[in-house]
N, C-alpha and C. Protein backbone atom coordinates (compact mmCIF):
# COMPACT_ATOMS: atom_id res chain seq x y z
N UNK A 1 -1.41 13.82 -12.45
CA UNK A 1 -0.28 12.91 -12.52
C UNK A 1 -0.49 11.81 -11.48
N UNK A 2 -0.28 10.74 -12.29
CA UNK A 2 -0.45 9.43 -11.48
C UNK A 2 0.63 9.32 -9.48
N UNK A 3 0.02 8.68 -8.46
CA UNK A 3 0.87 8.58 -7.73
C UNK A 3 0.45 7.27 -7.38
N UNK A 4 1.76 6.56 -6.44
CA UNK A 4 1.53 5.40 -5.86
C UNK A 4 2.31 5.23 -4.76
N UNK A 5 1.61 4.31 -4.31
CA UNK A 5 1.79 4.28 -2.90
C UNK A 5 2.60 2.60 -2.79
N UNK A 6 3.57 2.44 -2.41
CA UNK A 6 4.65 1.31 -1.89
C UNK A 6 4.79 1.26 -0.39
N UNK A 7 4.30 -0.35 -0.23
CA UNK A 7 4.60 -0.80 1.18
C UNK A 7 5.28 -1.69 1.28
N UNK A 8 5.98 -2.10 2.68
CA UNK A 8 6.75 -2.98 2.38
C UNK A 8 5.75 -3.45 4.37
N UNK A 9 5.64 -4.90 4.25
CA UNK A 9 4.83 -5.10 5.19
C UNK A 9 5.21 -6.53 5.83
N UNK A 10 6.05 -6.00 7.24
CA UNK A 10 5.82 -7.63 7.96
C UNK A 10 4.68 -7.82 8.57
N UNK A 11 4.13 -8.83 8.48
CA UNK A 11 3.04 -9.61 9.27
C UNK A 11 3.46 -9.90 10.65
N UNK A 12 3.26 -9.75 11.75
CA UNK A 12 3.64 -10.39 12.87
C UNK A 12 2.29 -11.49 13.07
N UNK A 13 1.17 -10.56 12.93
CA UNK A 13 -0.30 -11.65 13.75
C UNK A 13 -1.09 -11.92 12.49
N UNK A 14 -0.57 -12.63 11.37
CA UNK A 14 -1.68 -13.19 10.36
C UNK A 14 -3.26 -13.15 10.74
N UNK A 15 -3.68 -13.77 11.60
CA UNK A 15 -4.79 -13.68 12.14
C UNK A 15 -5.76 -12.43 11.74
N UNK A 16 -4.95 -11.66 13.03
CA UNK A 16 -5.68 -9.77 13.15
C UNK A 16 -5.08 -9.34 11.71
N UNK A 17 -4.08 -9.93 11.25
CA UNK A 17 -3.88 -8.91 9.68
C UNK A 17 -5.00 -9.11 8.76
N UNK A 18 -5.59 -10.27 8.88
CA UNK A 18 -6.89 -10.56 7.86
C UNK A 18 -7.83 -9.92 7.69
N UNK A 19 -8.29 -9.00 9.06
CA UNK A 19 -9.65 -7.93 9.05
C UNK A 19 -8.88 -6.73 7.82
N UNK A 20 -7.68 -6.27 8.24
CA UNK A 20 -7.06 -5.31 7.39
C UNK A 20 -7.15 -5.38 5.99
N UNK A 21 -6.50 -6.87 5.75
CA UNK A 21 -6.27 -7.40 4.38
C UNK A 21 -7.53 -7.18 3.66
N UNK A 22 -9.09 -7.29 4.59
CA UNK A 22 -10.29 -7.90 4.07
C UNK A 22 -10.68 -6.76 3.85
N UNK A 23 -10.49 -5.75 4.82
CA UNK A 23 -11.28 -4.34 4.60
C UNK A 23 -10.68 -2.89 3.74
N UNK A 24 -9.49 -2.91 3.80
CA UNK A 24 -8.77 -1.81 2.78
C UNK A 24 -9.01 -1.50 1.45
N UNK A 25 -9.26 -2.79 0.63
CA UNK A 25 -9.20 -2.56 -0.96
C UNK A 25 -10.84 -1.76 -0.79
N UNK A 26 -11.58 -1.90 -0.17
CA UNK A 26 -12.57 -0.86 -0.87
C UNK A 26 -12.52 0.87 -0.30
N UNK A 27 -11.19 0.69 0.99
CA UNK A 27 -11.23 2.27 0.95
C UNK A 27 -10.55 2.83 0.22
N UNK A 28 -9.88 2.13 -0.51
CA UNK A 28 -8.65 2.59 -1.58
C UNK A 28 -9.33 3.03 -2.92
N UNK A 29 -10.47 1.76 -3.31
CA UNK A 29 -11.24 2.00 -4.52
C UNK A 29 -11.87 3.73 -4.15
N UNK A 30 -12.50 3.76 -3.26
CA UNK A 30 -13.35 5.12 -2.97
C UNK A 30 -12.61 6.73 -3.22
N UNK A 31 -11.09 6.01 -3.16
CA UNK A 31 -10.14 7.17 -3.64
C UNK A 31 -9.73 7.28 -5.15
N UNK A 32 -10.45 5.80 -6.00
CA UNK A 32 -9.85 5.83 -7.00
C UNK A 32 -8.69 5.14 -6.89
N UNK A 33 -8.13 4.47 -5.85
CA UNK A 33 -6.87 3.33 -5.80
C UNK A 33 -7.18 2.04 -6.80
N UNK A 34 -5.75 1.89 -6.95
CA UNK A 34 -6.31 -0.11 -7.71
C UNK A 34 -4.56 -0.55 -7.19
N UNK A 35 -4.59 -2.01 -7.10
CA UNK A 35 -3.80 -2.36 -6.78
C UNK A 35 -3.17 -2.62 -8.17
N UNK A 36 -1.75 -2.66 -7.91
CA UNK A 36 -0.82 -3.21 -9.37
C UNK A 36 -0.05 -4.10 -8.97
N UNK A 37 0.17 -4.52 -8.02
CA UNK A 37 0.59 -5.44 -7.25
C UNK A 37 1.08 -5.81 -5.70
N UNK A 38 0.32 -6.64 -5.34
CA UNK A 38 0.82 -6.88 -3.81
C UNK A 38 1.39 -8.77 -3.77
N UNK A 39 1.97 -8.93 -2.75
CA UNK A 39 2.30 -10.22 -2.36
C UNK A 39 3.18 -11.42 -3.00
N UNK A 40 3.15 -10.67 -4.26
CA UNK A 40 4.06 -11.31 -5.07
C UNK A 40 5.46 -11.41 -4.88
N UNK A 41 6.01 -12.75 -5.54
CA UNK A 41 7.53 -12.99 -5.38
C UNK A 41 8.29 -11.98 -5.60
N UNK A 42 9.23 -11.20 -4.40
CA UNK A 42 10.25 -10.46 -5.38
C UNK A 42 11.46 -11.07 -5.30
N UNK A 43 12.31 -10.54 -5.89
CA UNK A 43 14.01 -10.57 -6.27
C UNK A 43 14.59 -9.03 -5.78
N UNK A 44 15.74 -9.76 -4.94
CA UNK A 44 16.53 -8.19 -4.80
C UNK A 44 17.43 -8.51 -5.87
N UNK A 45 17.77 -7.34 -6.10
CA UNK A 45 18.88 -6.81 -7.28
C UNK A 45 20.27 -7.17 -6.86
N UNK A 46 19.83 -5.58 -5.99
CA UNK A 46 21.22 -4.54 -5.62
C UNK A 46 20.34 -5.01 -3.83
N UNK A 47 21.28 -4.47 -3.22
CA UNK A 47 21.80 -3.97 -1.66
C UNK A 47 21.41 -5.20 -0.98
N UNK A 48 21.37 -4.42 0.86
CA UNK A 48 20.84 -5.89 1.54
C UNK A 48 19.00 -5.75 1.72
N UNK A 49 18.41 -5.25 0.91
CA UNK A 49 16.84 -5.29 1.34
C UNK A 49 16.33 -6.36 1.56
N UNK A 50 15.83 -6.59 2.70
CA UNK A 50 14.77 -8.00 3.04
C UNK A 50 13.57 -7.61 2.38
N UNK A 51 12.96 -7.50 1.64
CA UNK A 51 11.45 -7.01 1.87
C UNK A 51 10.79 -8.08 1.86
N UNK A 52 9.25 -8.03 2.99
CA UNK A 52 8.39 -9.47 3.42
C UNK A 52 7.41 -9.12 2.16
N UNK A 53 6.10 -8.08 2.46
CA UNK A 53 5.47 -8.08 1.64
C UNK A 53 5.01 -7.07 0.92
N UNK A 54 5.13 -6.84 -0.35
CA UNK A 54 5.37 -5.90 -0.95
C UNK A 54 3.95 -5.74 -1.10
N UNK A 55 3.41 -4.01 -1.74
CA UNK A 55 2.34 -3.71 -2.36
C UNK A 55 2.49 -2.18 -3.19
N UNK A 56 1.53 -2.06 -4.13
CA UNK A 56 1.94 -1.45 -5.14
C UNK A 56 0.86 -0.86 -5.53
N UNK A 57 -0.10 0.37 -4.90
CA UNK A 57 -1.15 1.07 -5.47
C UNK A 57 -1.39 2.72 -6.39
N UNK A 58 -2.11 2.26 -6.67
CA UNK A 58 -1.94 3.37 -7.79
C UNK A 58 -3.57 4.10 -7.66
N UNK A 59 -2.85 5.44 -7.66
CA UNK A 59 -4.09 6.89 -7.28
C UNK A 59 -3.61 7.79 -8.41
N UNK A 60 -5.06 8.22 -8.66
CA UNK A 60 -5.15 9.04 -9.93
C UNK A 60 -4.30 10.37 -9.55
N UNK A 61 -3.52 10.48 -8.17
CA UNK A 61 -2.94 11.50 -8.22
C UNK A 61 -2.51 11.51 -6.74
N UNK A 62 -1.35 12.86 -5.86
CA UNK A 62 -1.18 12.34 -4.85
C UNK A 62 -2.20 12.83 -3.85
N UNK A 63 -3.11 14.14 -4.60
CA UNK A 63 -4.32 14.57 -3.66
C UNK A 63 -5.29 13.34 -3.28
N UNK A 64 -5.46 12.62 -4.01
CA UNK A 64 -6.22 11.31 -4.07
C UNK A 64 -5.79 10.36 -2.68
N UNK A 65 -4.30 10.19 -2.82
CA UNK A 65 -3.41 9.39 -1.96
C UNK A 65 -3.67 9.75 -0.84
N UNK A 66 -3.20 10.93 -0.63
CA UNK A 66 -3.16 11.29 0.93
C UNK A 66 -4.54 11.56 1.61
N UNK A 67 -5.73 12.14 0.25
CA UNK A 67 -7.15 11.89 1.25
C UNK A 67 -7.69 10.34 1.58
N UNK A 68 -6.98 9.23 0.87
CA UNK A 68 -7.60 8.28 1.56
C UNK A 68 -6.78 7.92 2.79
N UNK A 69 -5.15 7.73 2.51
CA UNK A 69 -3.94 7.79 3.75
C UNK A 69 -4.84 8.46 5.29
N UNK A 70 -5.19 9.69 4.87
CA UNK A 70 -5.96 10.70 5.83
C UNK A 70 -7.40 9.99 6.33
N UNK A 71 -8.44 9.66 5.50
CA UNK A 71 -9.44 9.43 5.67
C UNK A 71 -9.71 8.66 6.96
N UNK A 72 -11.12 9.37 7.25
CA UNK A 72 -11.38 8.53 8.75
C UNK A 72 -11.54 7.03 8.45
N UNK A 73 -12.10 6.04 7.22
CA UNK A 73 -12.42 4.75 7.12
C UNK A 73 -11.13 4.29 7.36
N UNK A 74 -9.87 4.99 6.54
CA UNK A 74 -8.79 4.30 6.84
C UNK A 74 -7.86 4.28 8.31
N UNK A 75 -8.45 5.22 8.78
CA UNK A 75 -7.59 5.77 10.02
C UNK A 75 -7.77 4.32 11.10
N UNK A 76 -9.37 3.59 11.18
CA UNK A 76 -9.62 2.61 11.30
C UNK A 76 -8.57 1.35 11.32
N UNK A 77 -7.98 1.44 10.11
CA UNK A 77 -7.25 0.27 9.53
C UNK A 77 -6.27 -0.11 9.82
N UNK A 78 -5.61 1.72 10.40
CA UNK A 78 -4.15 2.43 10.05
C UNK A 78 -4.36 1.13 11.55
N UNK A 79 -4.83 1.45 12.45
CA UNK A 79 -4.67 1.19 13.66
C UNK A 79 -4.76 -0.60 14.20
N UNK A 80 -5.73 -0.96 13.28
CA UNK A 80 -5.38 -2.57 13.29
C UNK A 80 -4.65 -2.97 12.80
N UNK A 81 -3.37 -2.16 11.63
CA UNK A 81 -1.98 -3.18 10.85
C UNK A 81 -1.02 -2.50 12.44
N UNK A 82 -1.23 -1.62 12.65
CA UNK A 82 -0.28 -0.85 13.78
C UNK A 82 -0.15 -2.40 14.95
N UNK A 83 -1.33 -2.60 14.48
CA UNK A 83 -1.20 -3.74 15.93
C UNK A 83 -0.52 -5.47 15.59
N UNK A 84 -0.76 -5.74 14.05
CA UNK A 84 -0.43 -7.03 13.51
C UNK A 84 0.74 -6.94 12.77
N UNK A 85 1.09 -5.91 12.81
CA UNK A 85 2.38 -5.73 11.65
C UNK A 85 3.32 -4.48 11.84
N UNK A 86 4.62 -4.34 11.07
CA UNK A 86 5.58 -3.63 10.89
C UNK A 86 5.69 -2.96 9.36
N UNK A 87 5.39 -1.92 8.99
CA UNK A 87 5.22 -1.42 7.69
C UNK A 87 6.47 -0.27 7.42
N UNK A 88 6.69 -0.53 6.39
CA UNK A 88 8.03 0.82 5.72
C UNK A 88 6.37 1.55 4.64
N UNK A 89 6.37 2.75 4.75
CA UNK A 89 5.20 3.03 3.30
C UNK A 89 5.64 4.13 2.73
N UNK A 90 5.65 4.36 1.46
CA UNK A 90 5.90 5.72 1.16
C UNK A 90 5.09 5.86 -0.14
N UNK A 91 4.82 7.69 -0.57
CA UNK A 91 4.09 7.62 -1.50
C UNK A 91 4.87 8.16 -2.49
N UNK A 92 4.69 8.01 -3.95
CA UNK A 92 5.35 8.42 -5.24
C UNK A 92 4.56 8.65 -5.89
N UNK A 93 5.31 10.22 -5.86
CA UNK A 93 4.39 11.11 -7.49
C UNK A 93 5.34 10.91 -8.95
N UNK A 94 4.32 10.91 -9.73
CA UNK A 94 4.70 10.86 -11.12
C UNK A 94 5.37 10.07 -11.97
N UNK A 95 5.11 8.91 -11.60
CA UNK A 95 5.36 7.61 -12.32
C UNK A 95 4.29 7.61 -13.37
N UNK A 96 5.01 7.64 -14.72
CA UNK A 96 4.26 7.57 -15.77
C UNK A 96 4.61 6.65 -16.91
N UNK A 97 3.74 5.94 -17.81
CA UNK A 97 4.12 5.13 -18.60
C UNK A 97 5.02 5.71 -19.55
N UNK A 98 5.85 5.18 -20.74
CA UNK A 98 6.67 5.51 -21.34
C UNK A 98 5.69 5.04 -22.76
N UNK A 99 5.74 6.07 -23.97
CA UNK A 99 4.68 6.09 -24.71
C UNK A 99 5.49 5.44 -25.69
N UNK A 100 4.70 4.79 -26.78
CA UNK A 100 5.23 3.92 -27.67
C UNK A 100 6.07 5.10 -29.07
């Protein structure tokens, strides 16, 4: 069962966020991640959510998720957004398409 992973991401240091930005998508691929969307315009609905920048990845499952979350390449990464940014993240199991 599919899982994904939702961030919600302020930038404080654009700069240092760029090594992050530049280096993640291939530790994500190595788990089988793909992005479904990041950075794009949103709309709030409902409540008071600010969200800056959204992202939207998708793992063939949540064992998948949490070994790359875990992984030493990423642990790397974890530690340079820790320093350029403010992140909300959480992961979601079992989002599945709705069949025709």
């Amino acid at each position: 069962m599919a899982a994904h992973l939702i961030a919600d991401v302020d930038i404080e240091d654009a700069a240092a966020f760029e090594e992050y930005r530049r280096d993640v998508p291939a530790t994500e691929e190595r788990y089988g991640g793909r992005y479904l969307g990041r950075a794009g315009a949103t709309k709030v609905l409902e409540g008071d959510w600010e969200p800056h920048r959204l992202v939207i990845v998708e793992f063939p499952d949540m064992a998948s998720l949490m070994g790359w979350y875990n992984s030493p390449e990423y642990a790397r990464l974890i530690e340079i957004r820790k320093r350029c940014a403010s992140t909300r993240i959480i992961a979601l199991e079992g989002i599945t398409p709705p069949t025709a």
